[in-house]
PDB file of N, CA and C in Angstrom:
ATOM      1  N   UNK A   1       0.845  -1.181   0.000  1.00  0.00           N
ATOM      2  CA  UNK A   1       0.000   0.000   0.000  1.00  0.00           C
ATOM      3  C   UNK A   1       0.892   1.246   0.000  1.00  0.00           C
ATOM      4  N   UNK A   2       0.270   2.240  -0.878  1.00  0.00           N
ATOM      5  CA  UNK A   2       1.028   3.605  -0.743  1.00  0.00           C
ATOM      6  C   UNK A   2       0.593   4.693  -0.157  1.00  0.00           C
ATOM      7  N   UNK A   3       1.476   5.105   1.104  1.00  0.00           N
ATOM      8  CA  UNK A   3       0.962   6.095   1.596  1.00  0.00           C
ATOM      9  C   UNK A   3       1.148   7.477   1.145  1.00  0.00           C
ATOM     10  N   UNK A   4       2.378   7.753   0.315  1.00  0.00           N
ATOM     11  CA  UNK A   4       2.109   9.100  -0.559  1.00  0.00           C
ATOM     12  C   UNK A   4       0.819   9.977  -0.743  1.00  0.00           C
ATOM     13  N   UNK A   5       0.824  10.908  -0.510  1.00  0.00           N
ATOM     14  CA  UNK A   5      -0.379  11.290  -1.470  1.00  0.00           C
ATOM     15  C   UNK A   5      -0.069  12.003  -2.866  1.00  0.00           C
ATOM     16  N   UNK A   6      -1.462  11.729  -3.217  1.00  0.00           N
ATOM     17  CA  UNK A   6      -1.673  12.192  -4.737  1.00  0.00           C
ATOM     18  C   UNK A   6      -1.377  13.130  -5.009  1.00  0.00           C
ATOM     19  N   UNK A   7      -0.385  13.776  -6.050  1.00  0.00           N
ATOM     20  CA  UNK A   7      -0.224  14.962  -6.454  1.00  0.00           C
ATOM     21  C   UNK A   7      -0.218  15.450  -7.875  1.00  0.00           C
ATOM     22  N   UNK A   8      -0.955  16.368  -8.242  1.00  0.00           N
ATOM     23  CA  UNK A   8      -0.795  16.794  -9.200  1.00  0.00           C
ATOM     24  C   UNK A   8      -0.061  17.917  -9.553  1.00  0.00           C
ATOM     25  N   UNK A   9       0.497  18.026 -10.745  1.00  0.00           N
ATOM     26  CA  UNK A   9       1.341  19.199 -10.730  1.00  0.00           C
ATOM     27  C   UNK A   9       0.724  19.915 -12.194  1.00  0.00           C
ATOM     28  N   UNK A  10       0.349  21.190 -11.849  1.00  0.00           N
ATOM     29  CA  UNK A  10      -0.588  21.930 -12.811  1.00  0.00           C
ATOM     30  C   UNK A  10       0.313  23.580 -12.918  1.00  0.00           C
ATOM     31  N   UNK A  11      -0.022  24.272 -13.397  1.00  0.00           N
ATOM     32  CA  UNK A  11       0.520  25.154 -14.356  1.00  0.00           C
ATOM     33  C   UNK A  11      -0.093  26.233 -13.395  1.00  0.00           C
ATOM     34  N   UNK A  12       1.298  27.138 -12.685  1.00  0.00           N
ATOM     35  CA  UNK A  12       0.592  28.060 -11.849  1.00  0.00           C
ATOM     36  C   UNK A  12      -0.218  28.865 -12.740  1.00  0.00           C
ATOM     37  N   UNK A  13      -1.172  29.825 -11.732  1.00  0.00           N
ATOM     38  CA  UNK A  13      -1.690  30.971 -12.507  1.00  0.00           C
ATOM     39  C   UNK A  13      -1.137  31.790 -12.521  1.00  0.00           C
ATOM     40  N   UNK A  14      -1.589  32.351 -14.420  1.00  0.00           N
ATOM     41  CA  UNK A  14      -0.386  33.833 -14.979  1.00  0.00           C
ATOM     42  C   UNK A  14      -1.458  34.599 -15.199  1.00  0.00           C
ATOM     43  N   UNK A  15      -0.619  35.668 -14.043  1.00  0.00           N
ATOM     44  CA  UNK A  15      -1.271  36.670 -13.799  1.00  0.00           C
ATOM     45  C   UNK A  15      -0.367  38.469 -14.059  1.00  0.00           C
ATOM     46  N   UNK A  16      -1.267  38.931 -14.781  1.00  0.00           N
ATOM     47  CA  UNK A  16      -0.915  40.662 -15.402  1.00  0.00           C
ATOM     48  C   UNK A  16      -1.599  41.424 -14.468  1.00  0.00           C
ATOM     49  N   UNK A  17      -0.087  42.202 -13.945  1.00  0.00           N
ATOM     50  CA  UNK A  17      -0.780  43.487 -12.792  1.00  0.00           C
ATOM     51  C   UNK A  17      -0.830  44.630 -13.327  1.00  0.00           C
ATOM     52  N   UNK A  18      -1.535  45.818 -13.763  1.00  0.00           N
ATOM     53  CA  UNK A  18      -1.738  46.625 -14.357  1.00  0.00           C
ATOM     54  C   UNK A  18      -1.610  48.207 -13.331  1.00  0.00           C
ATOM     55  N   UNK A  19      -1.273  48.541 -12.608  1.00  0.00           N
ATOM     56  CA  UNK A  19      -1.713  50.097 -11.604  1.00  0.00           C
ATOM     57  C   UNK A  19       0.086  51.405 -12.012  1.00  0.00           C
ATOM     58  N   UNK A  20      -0.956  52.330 -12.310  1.00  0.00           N
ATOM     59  CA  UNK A  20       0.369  53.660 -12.491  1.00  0.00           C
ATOM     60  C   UNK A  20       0.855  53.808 -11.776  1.00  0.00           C
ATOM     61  N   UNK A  21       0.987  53.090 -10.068  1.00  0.00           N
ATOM     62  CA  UNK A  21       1.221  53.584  -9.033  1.00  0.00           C
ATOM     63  C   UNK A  21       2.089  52.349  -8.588  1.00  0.00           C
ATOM     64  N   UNK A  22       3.787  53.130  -8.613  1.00  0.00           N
ATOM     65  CA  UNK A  22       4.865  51.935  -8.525  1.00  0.00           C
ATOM     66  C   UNK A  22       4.805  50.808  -7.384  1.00  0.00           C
ATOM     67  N   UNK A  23       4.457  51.627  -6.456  1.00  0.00           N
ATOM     68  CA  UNK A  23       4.213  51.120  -5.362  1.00  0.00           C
ATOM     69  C   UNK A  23       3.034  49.948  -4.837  1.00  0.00           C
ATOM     70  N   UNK A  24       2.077  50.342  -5.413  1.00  0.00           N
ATOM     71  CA  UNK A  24       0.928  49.512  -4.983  1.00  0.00           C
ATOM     72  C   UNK A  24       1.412  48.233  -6.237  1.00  0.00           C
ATOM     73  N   UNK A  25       1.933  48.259  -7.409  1.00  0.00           N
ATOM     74  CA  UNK A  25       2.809  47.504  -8.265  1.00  0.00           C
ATOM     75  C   UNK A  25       3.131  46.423  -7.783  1.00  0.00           C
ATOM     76  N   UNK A  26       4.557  46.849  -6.839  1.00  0.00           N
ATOM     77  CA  UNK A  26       5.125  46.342  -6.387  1.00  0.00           C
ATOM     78  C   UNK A  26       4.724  45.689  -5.056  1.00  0.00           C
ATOM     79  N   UNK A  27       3.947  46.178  -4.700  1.00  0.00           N
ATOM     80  CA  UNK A  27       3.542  45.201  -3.266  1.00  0.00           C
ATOM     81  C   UNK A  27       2.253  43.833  -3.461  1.00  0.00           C
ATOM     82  N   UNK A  28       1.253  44.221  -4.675  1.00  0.00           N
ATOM     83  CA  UNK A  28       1.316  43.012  -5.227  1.00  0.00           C
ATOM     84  C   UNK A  28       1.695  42.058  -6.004  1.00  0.00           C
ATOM     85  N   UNK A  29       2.781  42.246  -6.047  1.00  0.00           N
ATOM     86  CA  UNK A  29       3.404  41.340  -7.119  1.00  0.00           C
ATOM     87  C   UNK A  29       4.183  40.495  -5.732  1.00  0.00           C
ATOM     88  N   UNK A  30       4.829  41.393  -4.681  1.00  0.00           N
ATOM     89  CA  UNK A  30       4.854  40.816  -3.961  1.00  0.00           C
ATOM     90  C   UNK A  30       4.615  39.620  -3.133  1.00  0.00           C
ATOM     91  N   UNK A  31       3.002  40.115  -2.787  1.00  0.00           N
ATOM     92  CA  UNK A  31       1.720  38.718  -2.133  1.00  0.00           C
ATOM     93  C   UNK A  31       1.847  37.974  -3.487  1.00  0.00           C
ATOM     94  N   UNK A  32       1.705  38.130  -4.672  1.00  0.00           N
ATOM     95  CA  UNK A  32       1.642  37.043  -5.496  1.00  0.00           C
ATOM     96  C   UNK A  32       2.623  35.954  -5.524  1.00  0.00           C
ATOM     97  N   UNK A  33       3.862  36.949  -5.572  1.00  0.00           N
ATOM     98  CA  UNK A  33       5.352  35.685  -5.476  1.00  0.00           C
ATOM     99  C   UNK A  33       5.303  34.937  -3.971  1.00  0.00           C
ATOM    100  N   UNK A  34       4.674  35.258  -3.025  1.00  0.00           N
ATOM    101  CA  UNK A  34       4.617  34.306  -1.913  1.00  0.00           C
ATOM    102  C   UNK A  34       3.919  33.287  -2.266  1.00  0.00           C
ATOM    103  N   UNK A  35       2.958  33.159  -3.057  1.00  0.00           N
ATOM    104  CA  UNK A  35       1.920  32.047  -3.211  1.00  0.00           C
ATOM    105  C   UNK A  35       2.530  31.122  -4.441  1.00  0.00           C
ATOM    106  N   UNK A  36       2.501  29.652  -3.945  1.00  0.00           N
ATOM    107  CA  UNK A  36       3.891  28.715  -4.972  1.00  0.00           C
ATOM    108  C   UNK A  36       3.183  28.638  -6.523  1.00  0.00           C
ATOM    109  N   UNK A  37       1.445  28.521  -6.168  1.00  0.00           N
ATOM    110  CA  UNK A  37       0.847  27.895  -7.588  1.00  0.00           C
ATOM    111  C   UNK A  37       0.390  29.482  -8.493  1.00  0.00           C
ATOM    112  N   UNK A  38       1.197  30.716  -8.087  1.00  0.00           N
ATOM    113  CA  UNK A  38       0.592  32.045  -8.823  1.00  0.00           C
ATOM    114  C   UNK A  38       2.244  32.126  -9.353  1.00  0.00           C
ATOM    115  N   UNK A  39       2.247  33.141 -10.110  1.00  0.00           N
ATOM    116  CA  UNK A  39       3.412  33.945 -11.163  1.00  0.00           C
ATOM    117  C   UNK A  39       2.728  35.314 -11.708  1.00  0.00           C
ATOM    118  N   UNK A  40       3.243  36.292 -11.643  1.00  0.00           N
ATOM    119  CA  UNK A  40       3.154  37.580 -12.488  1.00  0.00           C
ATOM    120  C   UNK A  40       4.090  37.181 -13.696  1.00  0.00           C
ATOM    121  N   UNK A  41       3.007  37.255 -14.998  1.00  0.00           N
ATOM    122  CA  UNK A  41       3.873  37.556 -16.352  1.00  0.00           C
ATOM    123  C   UNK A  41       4.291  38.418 -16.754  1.00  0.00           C
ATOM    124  N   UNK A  42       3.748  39.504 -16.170  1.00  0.00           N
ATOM    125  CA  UNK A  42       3.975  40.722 -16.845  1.00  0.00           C
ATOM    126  C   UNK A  42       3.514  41.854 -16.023  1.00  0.00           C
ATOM    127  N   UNK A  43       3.649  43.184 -15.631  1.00  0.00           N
ATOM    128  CA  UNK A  43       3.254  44.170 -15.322  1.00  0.00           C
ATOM    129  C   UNK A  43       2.848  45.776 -16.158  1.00  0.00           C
ATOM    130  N   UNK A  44       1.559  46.313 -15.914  1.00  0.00           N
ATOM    131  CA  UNK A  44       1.697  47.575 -16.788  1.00  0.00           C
ATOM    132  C   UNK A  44       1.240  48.708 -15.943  1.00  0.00           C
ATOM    133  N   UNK A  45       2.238  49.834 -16.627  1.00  0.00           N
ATOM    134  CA  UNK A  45       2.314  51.220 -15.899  1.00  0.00           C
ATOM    135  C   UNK A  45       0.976  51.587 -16.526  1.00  0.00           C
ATOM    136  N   UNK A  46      -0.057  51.687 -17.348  1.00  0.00           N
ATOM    137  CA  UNK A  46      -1.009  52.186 -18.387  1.00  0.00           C
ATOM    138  C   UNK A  46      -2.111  50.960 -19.256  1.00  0.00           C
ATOM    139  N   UNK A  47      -2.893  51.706 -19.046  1.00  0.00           N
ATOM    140  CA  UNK A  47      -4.217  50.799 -19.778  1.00  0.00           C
ATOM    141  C   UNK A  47      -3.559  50.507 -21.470  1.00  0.00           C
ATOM    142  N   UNK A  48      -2.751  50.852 -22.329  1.00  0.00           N
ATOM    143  CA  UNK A  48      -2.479  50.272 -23.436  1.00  0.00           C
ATOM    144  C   UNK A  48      -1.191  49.514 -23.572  1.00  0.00           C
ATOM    145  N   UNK A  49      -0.403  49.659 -22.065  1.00  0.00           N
ATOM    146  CA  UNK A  49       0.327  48.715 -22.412  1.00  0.00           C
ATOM    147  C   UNK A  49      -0.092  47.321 -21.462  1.00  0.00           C
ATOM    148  N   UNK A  50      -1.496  47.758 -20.937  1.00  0.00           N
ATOM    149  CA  UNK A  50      -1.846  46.584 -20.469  1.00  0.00           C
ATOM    150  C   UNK A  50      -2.535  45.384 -21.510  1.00  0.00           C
ATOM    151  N   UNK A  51      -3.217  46.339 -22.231  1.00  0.00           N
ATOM    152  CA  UNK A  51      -3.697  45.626 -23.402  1.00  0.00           C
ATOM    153  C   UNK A  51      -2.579  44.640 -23.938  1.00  0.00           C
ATOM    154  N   UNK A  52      -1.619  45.317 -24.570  1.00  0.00           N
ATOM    155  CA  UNK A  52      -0.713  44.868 -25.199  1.00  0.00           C
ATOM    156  C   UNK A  52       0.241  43.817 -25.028  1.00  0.00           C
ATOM    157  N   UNK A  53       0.191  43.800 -23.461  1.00  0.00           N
ATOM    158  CA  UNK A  53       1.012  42.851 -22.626  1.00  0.00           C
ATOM    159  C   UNK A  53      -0.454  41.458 -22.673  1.00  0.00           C
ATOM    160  N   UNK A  54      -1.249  41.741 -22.477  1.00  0.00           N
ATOM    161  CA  UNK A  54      -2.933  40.855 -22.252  1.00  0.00           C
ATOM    162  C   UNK A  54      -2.402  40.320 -23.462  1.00  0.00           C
ATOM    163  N   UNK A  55      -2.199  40.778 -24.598  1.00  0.00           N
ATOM    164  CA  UNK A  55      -2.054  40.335 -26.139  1.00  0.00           C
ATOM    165  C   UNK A  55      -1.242  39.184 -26.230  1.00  0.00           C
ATOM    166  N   UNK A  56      -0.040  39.572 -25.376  1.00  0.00           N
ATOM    167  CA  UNK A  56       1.125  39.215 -25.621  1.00  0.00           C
ATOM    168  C   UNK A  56       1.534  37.844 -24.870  1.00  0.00           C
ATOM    169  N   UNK A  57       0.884  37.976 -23.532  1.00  0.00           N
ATOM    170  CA  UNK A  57       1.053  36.884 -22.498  1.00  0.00           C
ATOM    171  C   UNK A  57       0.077  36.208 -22.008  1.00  0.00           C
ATOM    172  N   UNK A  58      -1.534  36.782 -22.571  1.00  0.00           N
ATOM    173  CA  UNK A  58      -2.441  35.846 -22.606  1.00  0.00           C
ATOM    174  C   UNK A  58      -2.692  35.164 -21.106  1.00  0.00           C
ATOM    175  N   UNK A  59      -2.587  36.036 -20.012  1.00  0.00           N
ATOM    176  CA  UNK A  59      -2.969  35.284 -18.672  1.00  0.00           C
ATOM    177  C   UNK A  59      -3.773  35.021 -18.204  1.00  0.00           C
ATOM    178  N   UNK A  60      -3.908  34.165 -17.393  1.00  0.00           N
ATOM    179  CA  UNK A  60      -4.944  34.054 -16.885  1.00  0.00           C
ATOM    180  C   UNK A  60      -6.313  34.728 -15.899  1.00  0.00           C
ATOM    181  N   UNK A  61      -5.050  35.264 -15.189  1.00  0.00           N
ATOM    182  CA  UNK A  61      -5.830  36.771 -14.201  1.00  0.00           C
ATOM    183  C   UNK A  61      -5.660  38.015 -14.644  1.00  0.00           C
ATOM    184  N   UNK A  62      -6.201  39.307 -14.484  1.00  0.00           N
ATOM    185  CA  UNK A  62      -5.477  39.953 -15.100  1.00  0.00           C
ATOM    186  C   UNK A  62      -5.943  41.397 -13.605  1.00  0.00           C
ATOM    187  N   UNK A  63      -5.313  41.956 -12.909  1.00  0.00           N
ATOM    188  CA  UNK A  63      -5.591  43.153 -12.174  1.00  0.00           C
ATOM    189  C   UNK A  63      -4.874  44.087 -12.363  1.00  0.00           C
ATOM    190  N   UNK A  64      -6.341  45.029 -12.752  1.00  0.00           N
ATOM    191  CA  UNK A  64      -6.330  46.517 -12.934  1.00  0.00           C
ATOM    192  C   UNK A  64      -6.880  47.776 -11.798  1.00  0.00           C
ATOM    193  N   UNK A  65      -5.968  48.463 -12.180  1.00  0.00           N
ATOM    194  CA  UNK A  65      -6.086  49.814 -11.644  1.00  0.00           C
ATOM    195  C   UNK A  65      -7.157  50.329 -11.938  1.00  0.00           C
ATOM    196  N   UNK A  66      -8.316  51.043 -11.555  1.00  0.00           N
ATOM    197  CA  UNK A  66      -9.702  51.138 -12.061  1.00  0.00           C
ATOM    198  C   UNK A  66      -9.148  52.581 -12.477  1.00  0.00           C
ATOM    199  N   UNK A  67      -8.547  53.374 -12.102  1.00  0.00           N
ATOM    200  CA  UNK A  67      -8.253  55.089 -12.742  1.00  0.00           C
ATOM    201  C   UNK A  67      -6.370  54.432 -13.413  1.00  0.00           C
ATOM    202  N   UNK A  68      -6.554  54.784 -14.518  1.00  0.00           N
ATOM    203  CA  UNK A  68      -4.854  54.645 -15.167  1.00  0.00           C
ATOM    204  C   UNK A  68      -4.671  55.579 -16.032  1.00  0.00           C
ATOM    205  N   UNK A  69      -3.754  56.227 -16.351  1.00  0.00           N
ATOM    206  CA  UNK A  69      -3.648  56.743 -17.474  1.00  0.00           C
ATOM    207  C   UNK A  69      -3.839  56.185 -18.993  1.00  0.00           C
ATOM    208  N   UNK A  70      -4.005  56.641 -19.805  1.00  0.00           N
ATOM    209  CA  UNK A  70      -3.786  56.748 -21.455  1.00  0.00           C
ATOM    210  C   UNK A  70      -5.268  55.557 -21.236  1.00  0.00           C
ATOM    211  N   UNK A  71      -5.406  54.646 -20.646  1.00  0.00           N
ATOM    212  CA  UNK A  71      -6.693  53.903 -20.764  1.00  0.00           C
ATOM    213  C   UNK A  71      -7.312  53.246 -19.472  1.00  0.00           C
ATOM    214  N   UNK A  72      -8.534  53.782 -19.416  1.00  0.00           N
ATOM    215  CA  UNK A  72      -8.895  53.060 -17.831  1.00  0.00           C
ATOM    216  C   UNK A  72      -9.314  51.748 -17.902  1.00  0.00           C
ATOM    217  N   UNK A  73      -9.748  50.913 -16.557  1.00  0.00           N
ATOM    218  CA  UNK A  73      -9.712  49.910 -16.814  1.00  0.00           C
ATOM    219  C   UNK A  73     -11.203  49.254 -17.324  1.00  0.00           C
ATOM    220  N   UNK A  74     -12.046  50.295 -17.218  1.00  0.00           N
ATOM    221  CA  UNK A  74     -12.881  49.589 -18.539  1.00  0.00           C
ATOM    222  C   UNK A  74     -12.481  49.825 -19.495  1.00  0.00           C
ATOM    223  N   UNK A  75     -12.054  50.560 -20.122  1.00  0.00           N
ATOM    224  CA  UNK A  75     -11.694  50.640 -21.363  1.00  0.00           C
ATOM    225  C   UNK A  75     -10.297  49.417 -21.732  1.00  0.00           C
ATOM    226  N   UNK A  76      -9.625  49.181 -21.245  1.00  0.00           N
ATOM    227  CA  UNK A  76      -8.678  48.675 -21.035  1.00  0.00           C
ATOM    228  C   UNK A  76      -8.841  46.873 -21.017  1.00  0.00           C
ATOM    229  N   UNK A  77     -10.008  46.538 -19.874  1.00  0.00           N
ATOM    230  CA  UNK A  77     -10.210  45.423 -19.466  1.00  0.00           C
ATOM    231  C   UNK A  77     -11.176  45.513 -21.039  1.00  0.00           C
ATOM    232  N   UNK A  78     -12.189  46.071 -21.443  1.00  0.00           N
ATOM    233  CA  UNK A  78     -13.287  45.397 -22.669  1.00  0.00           C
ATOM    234  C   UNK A  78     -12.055  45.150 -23.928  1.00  0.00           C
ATOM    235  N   UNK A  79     -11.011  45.636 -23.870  1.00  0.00           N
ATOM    236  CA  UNK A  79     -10.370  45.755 -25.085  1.00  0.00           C
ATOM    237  C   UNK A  79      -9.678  44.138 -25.186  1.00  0.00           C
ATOM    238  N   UNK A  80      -9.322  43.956 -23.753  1.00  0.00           N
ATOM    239  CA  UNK A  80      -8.558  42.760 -23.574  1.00  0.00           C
ATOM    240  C   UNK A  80      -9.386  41.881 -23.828  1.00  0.00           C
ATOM    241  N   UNK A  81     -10.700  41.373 -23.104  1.00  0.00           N
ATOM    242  CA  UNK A  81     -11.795  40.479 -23.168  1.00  0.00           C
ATOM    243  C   UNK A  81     -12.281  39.987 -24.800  1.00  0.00           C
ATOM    244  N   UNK A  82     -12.483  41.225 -25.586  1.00  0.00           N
ATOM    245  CA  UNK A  82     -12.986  41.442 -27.295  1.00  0.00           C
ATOM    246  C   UNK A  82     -11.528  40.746 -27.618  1.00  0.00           C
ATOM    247  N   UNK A  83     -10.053  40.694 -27.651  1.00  0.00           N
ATOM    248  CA  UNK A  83      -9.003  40.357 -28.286  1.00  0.00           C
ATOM    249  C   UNK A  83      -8.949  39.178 -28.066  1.00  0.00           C
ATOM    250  N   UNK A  84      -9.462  38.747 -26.031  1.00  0.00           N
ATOM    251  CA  UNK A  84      -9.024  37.188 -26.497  1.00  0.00           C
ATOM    252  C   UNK A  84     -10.241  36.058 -26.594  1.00  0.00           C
ATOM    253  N   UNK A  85     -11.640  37.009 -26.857  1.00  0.00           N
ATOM    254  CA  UNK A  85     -12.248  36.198 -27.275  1.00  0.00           C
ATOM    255  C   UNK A  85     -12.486  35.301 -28.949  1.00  0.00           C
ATOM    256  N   UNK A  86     -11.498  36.414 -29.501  1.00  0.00           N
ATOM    257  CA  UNK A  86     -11.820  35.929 -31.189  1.00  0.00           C
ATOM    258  C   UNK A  86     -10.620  34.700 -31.422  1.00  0.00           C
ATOM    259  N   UNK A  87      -9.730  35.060 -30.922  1.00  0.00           N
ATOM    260  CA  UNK A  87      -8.609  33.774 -30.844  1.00  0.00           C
ATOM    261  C   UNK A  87      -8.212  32.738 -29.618  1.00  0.00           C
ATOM    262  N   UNK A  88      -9.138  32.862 -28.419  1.00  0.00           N
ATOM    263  CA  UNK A  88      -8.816  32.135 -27.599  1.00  0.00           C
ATOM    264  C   UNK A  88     -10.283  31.462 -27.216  1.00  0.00           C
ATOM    265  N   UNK A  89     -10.199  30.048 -26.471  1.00  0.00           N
ATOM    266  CA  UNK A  89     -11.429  29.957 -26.231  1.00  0.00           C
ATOM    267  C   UNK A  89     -11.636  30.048 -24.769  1.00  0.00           C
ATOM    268  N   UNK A  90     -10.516  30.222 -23.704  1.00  0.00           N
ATOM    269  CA  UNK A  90     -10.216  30.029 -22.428  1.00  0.00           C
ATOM    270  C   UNK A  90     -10.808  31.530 -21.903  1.00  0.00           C
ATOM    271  N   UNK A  91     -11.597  31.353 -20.690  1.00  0.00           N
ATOM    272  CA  UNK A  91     -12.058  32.517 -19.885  1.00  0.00           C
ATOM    273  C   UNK A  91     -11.118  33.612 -19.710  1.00  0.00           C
ATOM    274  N   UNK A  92     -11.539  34.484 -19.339  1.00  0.00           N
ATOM    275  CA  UNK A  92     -10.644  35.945 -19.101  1.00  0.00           C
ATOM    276  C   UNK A  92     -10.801  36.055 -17.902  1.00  0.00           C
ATOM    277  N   UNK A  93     -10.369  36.207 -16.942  1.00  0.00           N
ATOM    278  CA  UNK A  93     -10.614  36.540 -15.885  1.00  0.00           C
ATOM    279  C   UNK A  93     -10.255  38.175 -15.231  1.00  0.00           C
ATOM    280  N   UNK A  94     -10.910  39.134 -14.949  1.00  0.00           N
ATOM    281  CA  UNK A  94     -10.164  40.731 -14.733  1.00  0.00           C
ATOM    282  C   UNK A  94     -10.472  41.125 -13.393  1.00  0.00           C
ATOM    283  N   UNK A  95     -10.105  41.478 -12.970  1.00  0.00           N
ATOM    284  CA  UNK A  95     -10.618  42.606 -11.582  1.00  0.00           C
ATOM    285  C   UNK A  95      -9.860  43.659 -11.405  1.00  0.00           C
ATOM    286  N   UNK A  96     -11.063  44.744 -11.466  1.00  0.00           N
ATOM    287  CA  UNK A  96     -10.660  46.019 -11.565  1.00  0.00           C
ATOM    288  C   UNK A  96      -9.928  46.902  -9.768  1.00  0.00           C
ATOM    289  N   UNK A  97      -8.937  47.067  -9.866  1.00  0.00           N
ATOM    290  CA  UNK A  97      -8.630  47.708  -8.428  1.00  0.00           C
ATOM    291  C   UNK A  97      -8.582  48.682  -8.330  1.00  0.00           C
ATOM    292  N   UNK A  98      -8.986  49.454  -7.141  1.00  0.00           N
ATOM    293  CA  UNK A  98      -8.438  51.139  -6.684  1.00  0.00           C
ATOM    294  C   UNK A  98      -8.200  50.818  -5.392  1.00  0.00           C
ATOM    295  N   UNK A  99      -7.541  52.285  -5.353  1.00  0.00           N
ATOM    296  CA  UNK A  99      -6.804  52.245  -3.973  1.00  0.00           C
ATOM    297  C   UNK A  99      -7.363  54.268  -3.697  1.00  0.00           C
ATOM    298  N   UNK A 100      -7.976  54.602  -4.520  1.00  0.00           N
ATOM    299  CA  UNK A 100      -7.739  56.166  -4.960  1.00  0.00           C
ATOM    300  C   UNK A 100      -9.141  56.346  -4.415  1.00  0.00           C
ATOM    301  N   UNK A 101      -9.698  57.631  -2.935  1.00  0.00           N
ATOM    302  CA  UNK A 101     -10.941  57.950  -2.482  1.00  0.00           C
ATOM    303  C   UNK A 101     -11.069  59.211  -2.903  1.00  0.00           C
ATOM    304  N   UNK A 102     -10.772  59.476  -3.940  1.00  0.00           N
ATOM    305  CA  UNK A 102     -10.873  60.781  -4.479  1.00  0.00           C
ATOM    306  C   UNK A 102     -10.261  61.690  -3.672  1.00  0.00           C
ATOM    307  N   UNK A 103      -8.959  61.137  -2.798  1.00  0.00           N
ATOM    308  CA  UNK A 103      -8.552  62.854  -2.707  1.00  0.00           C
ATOM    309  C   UNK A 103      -7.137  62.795  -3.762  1.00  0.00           C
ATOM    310  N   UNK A 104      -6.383  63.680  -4.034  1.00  0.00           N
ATOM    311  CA  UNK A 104      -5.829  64.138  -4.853  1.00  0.00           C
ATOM    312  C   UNK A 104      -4.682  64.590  -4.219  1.00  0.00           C
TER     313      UNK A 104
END
């Protein structure tokens, strides 16, 4: 009899962090690299190079900054969703983040 247990070994989740704000960036990418079955593919300062990176690396999660420059994250997240629905058949997954209570 084997007492091992069962393991499977599956393909962490790739995940695109998107916020203009270096800092909040960097501190989740952070919590992400603690967790063994997650990976950041990619990071974007801006809603078009988030797109572009979405294009490019096709992840699985994708978190956005809800206020970004050059494209917000609706605009940003529908652009990604429309690109990888015509060539991909795999879910999109997005969530939009702020950290911003309107003060300035």
């Amino acid at each position: 009899m084997n007492n091992k247990p069962i393991t499977h070994k599956t393909s962490p989740i790739r995940i695109l962090i998107a916020d203009d704000h270096y800092v909040v960036r960097m501190g989740l990418i952070a919590m992400v690299n603690l967790e063994p079955d997650m990976e950041v593919v990619a990071e974007a300062t801006h809603g078009n190079q988030a797109c572009a990176l979405f294009k490019r690396w096709k992840p699985d999660l994708t978190l956005l900054d809800v206020r970004m420059p050059v494209k917000n994250r609706k605009t940003a997240g529908r652009r990604s969703r429309g690109r990888r629905r015509r060539g991909d058949t795999t879910r999109d997954h997005s969530f939009g983040l702020t950290f911003d209570w309107g003060v300035e």
